[in-house]
PDB file of N, CA and C in Angstrom:
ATOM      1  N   UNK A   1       0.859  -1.167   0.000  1.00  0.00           N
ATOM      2  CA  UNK A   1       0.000   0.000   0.000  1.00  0.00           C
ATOM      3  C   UNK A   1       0.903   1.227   0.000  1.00  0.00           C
ATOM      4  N   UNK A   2       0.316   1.898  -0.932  1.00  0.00           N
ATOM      5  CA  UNK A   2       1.319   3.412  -0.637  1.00  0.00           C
ATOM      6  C   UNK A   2       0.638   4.059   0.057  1.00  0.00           C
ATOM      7  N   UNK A   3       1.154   5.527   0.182  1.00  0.00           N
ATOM      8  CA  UNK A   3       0.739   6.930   0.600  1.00  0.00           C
ATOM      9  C   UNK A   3       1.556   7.397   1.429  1.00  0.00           C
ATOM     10  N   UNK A   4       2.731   6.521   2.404  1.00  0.00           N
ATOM     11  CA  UNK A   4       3.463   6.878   3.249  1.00  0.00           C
ATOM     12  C   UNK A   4       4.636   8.158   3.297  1.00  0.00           C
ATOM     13  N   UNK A   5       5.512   8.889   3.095  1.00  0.00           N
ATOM     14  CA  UNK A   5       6.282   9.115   3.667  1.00  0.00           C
ATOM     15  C   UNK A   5       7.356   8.976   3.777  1.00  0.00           C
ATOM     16  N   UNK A   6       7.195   8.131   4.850  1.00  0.00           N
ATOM     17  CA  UNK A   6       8.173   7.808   5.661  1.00  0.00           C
ATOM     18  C   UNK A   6       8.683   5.823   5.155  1.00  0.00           C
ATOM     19  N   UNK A   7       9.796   5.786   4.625  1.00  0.00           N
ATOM     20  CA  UNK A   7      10.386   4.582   3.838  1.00  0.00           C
ATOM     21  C   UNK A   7      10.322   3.477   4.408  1.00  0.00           C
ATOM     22  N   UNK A   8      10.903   3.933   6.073  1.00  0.00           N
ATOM     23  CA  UNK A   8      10.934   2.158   6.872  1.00  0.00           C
ATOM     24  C   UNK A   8       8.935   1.837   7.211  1.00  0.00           C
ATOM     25  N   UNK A   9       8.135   2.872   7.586  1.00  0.00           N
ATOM     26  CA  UNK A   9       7.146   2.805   7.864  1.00  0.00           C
ATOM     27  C   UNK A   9       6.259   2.048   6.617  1.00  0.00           C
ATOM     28  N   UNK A  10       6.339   2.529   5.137  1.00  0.00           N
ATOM     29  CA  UNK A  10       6.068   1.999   4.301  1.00  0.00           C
ATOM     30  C   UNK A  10       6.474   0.858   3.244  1.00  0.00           C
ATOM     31  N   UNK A  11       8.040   0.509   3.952  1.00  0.00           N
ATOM     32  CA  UNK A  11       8.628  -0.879   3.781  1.00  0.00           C
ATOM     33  C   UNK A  11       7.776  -1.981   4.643  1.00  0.00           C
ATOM     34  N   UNK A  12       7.920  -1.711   5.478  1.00  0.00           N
ATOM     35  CA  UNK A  12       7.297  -2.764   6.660  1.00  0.00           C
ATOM     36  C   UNK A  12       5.886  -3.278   6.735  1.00  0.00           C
ATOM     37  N   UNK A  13       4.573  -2.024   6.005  1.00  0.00           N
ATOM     38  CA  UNK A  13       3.761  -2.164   6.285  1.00  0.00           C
ATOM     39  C   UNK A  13       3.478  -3.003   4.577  1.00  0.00           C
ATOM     40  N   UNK A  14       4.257  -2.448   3.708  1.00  0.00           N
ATOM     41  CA  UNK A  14       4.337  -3.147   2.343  1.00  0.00           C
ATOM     42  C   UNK A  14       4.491  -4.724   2.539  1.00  0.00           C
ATOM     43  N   UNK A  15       5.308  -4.995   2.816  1.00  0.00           N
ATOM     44  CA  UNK A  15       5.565  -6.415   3.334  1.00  0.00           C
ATOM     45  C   UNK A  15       4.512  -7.019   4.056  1.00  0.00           C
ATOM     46  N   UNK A  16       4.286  -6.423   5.133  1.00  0.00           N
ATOM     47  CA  UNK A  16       3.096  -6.734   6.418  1.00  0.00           C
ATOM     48  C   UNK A  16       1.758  -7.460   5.296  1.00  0.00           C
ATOM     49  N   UNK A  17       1.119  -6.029   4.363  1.00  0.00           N
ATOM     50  CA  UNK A  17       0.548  -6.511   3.311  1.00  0.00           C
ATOM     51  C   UNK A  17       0.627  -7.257   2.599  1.00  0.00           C
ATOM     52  N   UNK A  18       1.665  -7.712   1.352  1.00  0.00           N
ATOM     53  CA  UNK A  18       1.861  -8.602   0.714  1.00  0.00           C
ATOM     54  C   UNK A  18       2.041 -10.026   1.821  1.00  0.00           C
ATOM     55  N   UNK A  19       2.125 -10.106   2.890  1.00  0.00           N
ATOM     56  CA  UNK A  19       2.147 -11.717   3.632  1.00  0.00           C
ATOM     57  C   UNK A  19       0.407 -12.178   3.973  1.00  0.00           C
ATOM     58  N   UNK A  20      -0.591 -11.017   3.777  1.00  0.00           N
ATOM     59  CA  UNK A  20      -1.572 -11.482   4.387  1.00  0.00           C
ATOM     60  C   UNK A  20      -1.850 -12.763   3.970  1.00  0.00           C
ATOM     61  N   UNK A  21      -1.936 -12.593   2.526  1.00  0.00           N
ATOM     62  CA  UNK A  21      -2.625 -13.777   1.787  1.00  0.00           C
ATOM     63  C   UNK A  21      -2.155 -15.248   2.131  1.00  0.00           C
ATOM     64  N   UNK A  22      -1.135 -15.396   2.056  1.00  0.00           N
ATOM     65  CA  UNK A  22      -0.127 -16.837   2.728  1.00  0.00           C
ATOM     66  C   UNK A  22      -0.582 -16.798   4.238  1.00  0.00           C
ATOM     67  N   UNK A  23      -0.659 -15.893   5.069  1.00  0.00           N
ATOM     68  CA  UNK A  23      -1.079 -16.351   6.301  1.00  0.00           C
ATOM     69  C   UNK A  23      -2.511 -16.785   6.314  1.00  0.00           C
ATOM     70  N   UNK A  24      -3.228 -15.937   5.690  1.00  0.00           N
ATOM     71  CA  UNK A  24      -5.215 -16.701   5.669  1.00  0.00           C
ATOM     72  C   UNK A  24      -4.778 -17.556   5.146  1.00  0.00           C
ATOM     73  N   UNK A  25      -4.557 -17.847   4.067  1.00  0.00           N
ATOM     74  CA  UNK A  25      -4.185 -19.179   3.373  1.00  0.00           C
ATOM     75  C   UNK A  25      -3.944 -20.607   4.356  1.00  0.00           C
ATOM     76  N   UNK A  26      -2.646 -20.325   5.482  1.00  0.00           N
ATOM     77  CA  UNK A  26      -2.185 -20.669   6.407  1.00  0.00           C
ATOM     78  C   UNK A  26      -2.939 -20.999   7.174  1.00  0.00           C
ATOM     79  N   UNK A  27      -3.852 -20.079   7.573  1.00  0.00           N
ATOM     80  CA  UNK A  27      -4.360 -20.348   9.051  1.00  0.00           C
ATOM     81  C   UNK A  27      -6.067 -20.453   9.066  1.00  0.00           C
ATOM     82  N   UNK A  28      -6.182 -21.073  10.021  1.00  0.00           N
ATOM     83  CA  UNK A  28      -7.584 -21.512  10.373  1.00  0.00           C
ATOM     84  C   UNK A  28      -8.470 -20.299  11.147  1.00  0.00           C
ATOM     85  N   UNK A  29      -7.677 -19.505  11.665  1.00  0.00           N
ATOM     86  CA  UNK A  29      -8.558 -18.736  12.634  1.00  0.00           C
ATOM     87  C   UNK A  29      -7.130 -17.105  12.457  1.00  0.00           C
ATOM     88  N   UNK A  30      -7.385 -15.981  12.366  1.00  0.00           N
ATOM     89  CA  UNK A  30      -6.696 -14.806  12.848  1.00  0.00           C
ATOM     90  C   UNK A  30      -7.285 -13.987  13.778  1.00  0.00           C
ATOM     91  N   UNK A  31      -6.491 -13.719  14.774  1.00  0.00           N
ATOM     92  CA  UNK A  31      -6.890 -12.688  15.688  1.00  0.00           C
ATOM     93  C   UNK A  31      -5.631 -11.627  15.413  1.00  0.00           C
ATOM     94  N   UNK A  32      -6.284 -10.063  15.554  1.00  0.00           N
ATOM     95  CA  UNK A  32      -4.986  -8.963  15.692  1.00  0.00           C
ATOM     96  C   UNK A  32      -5.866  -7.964  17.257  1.00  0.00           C
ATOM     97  N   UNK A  33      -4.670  -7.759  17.669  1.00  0.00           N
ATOM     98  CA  UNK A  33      -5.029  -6.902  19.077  1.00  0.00           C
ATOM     99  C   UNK A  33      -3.879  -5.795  18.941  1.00  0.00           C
ATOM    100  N   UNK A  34      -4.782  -4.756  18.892  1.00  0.00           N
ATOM    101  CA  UNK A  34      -4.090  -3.486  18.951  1.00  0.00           C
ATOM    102  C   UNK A  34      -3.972  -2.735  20.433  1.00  0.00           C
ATOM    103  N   UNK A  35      -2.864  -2.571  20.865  1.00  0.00           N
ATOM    104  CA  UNK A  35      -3.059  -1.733  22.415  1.00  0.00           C
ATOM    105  C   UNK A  35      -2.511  -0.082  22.370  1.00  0.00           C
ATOM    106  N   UNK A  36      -3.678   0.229  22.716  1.00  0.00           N
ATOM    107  CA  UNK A  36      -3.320   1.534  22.470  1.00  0.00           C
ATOM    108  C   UNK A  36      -4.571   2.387  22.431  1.00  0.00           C
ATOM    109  N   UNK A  37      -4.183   4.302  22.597  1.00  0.00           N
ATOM    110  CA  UNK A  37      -5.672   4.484  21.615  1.00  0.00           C
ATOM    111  C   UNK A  37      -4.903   5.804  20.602  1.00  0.00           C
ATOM    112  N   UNK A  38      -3.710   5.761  20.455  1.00  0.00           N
ATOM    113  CA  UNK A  38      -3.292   6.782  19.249  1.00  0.00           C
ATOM    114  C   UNK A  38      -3.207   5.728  18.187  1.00  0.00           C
ATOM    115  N   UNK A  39      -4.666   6.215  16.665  1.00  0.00           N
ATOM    116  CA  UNK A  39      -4.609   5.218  15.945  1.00  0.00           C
ATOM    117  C   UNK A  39      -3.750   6.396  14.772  1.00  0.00           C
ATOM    118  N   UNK A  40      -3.132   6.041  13.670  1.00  0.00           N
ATOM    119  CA  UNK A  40      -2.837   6.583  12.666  1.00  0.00           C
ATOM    120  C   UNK A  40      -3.096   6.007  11.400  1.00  0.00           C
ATOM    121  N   UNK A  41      -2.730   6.758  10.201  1.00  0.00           N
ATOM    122  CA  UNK A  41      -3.452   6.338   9.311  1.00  0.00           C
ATOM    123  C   UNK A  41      -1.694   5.643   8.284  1.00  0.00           C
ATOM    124  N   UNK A  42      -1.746   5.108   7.441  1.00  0.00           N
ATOM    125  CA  UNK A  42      -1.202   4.564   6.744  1.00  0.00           C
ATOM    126  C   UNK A  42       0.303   5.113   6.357  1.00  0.00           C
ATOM    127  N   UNK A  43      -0.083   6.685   6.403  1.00  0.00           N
ATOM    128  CA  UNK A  43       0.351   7.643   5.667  1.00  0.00           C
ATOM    129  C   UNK A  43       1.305   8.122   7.218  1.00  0.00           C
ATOM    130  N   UNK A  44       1.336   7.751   8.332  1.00  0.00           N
ATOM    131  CA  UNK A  44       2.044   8.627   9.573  1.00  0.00           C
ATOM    132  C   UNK A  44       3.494   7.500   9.824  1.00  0.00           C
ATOM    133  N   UNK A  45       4.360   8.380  10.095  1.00  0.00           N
ATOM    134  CA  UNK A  45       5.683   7.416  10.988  1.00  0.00           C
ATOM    135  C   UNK A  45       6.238   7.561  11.738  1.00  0.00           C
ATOM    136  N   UNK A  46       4.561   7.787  12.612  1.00  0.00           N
ATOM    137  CA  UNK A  46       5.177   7.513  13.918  1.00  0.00           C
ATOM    138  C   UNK A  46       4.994   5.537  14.390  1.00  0.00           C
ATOM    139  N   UNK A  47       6.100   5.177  14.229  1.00  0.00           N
ATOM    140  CA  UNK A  47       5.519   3.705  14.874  1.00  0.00           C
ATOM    141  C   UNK A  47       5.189   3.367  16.043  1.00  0.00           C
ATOM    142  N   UNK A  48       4.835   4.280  16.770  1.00  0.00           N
ATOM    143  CA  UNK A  48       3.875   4.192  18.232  1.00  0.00           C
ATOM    144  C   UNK A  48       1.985   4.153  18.071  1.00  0.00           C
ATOM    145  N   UNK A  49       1.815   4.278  17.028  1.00  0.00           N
ATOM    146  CA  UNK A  49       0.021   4.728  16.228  1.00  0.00           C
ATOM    147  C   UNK A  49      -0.067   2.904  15.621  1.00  0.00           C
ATOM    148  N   UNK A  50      -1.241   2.991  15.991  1.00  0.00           N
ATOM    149  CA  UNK A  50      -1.910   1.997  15.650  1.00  0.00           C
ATOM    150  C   UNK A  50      -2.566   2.115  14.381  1.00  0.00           C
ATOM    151  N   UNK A  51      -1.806   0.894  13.143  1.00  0.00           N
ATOM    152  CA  UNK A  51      -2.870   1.056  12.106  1.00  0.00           C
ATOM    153  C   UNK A  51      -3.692   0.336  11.978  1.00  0.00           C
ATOM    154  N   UNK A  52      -4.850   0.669  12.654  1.00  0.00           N
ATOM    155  CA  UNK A  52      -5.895  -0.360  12.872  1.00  0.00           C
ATOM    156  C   UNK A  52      -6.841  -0.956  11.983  1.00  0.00           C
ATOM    157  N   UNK A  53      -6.434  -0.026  10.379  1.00  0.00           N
ATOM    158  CA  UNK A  53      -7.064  -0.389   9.206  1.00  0.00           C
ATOM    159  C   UNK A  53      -5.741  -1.935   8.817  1.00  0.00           C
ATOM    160  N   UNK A  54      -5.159  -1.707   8.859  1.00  0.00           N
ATOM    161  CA  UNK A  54      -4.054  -2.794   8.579  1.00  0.00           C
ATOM    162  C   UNK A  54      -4.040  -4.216   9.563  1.00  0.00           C
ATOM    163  N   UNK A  55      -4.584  -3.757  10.767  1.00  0.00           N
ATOM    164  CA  UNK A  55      -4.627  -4.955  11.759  1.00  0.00           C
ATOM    165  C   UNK A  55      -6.050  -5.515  10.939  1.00  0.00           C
ATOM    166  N   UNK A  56      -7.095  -4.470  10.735  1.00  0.00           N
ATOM    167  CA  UNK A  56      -8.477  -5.373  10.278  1.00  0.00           C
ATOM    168  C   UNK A  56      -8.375  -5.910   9.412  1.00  0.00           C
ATOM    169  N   UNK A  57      -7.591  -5.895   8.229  1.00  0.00           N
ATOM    170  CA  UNK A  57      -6.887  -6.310   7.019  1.00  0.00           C
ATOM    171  C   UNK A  57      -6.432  -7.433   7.799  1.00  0.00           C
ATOM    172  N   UNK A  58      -5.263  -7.854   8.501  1.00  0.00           N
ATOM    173  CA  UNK A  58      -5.496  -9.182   8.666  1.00  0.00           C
ATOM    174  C   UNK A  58      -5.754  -9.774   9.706  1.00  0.00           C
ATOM    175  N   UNK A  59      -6.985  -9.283  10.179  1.00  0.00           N
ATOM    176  CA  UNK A  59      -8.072 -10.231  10.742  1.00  0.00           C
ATOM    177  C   UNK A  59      -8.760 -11.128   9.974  1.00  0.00           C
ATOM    178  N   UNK A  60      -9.165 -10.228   8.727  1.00  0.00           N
ATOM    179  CA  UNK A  60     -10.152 -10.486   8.025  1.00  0.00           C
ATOM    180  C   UNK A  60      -9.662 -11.673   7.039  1.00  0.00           C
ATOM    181  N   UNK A  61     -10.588 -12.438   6.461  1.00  0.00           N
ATOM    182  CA  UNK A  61     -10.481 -13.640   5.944  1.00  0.00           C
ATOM    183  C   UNK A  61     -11.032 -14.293   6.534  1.00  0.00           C
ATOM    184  N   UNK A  62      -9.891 -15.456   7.077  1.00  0.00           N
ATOM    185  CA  UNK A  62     -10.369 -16.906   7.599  1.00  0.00           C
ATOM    186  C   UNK A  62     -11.338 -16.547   9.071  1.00  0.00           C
ATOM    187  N   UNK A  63     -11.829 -16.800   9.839  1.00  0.00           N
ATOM    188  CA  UNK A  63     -12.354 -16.769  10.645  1.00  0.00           C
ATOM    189  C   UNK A  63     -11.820 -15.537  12.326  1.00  0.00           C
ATOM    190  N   UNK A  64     -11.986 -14.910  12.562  1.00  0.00           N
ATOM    191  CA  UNK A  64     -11.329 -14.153  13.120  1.00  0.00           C
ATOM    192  C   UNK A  64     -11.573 -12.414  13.798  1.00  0.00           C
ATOM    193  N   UNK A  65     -11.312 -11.743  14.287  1.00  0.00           N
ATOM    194  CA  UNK A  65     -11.637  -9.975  14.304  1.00  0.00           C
ATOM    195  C   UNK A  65     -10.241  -9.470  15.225  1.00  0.00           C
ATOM    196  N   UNK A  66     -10.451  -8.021  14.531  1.00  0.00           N
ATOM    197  CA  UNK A  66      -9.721  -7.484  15.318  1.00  0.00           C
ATOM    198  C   UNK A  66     -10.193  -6.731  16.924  1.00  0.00           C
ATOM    199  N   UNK A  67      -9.655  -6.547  17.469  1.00  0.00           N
ATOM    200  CA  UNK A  67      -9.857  -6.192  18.785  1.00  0.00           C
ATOM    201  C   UNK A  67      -9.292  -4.764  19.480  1.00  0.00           C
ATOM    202  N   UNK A  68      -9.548  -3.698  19.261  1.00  0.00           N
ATOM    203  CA  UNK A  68      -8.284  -2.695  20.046  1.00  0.00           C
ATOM    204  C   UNK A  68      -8.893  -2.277  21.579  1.00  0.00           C
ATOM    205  N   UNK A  69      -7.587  -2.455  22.123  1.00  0.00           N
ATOM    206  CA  UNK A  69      -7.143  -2.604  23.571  1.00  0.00           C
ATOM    207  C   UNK A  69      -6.941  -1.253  24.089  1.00  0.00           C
ATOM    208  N   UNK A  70      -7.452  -0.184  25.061  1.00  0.00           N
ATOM    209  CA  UNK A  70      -6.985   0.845  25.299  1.00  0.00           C
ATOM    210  C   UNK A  70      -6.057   0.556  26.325  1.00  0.00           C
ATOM    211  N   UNK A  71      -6.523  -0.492  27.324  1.00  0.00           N
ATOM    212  CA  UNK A  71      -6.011  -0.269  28.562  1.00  0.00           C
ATOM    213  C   UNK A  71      -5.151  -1.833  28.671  1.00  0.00           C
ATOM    214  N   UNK A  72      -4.032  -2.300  28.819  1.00  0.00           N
ATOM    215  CA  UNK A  72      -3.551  -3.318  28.916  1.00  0.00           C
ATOM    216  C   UNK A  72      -4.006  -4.113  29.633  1.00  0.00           C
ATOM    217  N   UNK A  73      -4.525  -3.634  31.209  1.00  0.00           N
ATOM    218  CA  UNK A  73      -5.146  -4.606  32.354  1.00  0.00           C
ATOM    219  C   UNK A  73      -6.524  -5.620  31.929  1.00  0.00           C
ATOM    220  N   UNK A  74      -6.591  -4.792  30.371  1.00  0.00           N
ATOM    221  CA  UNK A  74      -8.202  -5.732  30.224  1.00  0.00           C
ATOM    222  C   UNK A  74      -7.598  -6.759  29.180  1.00  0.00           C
ATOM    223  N   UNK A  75      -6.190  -6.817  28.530  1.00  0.00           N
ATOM    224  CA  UNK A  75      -5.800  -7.790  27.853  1.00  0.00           C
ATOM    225  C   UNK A  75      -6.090  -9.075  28.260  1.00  0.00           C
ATOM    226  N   UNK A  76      -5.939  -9.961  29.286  1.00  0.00           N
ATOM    227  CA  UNK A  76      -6.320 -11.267  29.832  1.00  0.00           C
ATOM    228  C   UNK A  76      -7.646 -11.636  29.532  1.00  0.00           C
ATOM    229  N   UNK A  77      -8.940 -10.589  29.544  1.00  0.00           N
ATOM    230  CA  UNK A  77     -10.040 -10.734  29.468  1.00  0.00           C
ATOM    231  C   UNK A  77     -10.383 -10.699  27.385  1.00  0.00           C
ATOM    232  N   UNK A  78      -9.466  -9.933  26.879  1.00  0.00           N
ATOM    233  CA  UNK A  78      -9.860 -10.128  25.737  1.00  0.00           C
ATOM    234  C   UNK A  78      -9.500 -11.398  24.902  1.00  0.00           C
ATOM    235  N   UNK A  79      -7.852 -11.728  25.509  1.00  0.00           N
ATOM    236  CA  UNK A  79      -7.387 -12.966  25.050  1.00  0.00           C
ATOM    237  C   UNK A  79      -8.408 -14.216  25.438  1.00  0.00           C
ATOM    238  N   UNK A  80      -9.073 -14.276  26.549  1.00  0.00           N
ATOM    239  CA  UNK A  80     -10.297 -15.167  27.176  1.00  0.00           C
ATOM    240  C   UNK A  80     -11.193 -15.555  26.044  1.00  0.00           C
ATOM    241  N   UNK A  81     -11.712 -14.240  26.027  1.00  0.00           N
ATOM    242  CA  UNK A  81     -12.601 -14.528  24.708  1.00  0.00           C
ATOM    243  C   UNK A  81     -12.126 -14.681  23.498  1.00  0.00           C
ATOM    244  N   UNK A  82     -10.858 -14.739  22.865  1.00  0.00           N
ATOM    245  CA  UNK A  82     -10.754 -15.171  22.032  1.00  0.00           C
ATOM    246  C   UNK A  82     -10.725 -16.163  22.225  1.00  0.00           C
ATOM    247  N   UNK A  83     -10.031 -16.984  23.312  1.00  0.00           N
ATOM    248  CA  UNK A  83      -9.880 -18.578  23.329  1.00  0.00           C
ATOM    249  C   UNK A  83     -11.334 -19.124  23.832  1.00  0.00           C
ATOM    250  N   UNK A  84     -12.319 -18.819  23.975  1.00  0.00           N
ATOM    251  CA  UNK A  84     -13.371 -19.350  24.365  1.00  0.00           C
ATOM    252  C   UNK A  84     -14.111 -19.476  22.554  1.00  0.00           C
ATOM    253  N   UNK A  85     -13.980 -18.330  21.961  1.00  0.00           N
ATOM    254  CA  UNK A  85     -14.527 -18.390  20.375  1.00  0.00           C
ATOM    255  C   UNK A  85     -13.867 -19.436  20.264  1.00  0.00           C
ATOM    256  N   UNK A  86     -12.362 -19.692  19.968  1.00  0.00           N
ATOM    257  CA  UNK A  86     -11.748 -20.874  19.202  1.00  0.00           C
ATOM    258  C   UNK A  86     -12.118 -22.015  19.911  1.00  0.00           C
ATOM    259  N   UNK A  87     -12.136 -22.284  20.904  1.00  0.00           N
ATOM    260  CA  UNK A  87     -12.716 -23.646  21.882  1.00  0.00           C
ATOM    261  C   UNK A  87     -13.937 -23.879  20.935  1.00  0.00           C
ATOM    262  N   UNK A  88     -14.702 -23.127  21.294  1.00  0.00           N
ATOM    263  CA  UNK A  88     -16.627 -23.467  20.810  1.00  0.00           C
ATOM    264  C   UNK A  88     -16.045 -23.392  19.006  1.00  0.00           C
ATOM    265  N   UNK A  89     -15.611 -23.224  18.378  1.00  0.00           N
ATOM    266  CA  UNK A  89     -15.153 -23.141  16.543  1.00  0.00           C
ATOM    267  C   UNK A  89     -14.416 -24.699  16.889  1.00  0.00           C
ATOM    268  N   UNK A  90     -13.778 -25.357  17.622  1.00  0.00           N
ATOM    269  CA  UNK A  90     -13.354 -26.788  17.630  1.00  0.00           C
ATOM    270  C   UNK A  90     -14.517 -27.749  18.197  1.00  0.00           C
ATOM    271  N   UNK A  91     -15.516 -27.327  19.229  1.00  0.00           N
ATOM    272  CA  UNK A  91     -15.880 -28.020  19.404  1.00  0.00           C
ATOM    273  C   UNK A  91     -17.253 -28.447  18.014  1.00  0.00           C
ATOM    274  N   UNK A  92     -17.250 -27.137  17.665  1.00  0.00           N
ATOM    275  CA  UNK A  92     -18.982 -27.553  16.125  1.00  0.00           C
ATOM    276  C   UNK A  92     -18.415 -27.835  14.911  1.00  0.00           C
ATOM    277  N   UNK A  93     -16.629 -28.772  15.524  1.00  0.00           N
ATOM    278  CA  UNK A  93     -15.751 -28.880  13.959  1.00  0.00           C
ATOM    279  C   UNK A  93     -16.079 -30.176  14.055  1.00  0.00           C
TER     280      UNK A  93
END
């Protein structure tokens, strides 16, 4: 994806992109968890910003969502529910 800027920001996220497909391909289930709440857009380099259009990008496909996290202390509770989705997705396999 272009629009960036900034070279390492738009190397990385270039790459990031071109792997989605081999990973859905790959995988049975994706989860992405973003922590944070400074989101940015494609085009910023600051690598502290969440591109949360890029995490939903690869959520999306095989079975899966993205999730963003403001507060770290509630991470345990979100990872929960993801593993409770994948439990109940093995058990109606």
């Amino acid at each position: 994806m272009s629009g960036t800027t900034c070279n390492a920001t738009h190397t990385r996220r270039t790459d990031t992109v071109n792997a989605i497909p081999a990973l859905h391909a790959a995988a049975d289930t994706v989860y992405t968890v973003g922590l944070g709440n400074q989101t940015g857009t494609p085009a910023s380099c600051n690598p502290y910003e969440l591109d949360t259009a890029l995490l939903t990008q690869i959520a999306e496909g095989p079975p899966g969502d993205y999730k963003q996290v403001i507060d770290a202390s509630t991470l345990p509770a979100v990872f929960q529910a993801i593993a409770w989705k994948i439990a109940g997705r093995a058990l109606t396999q």
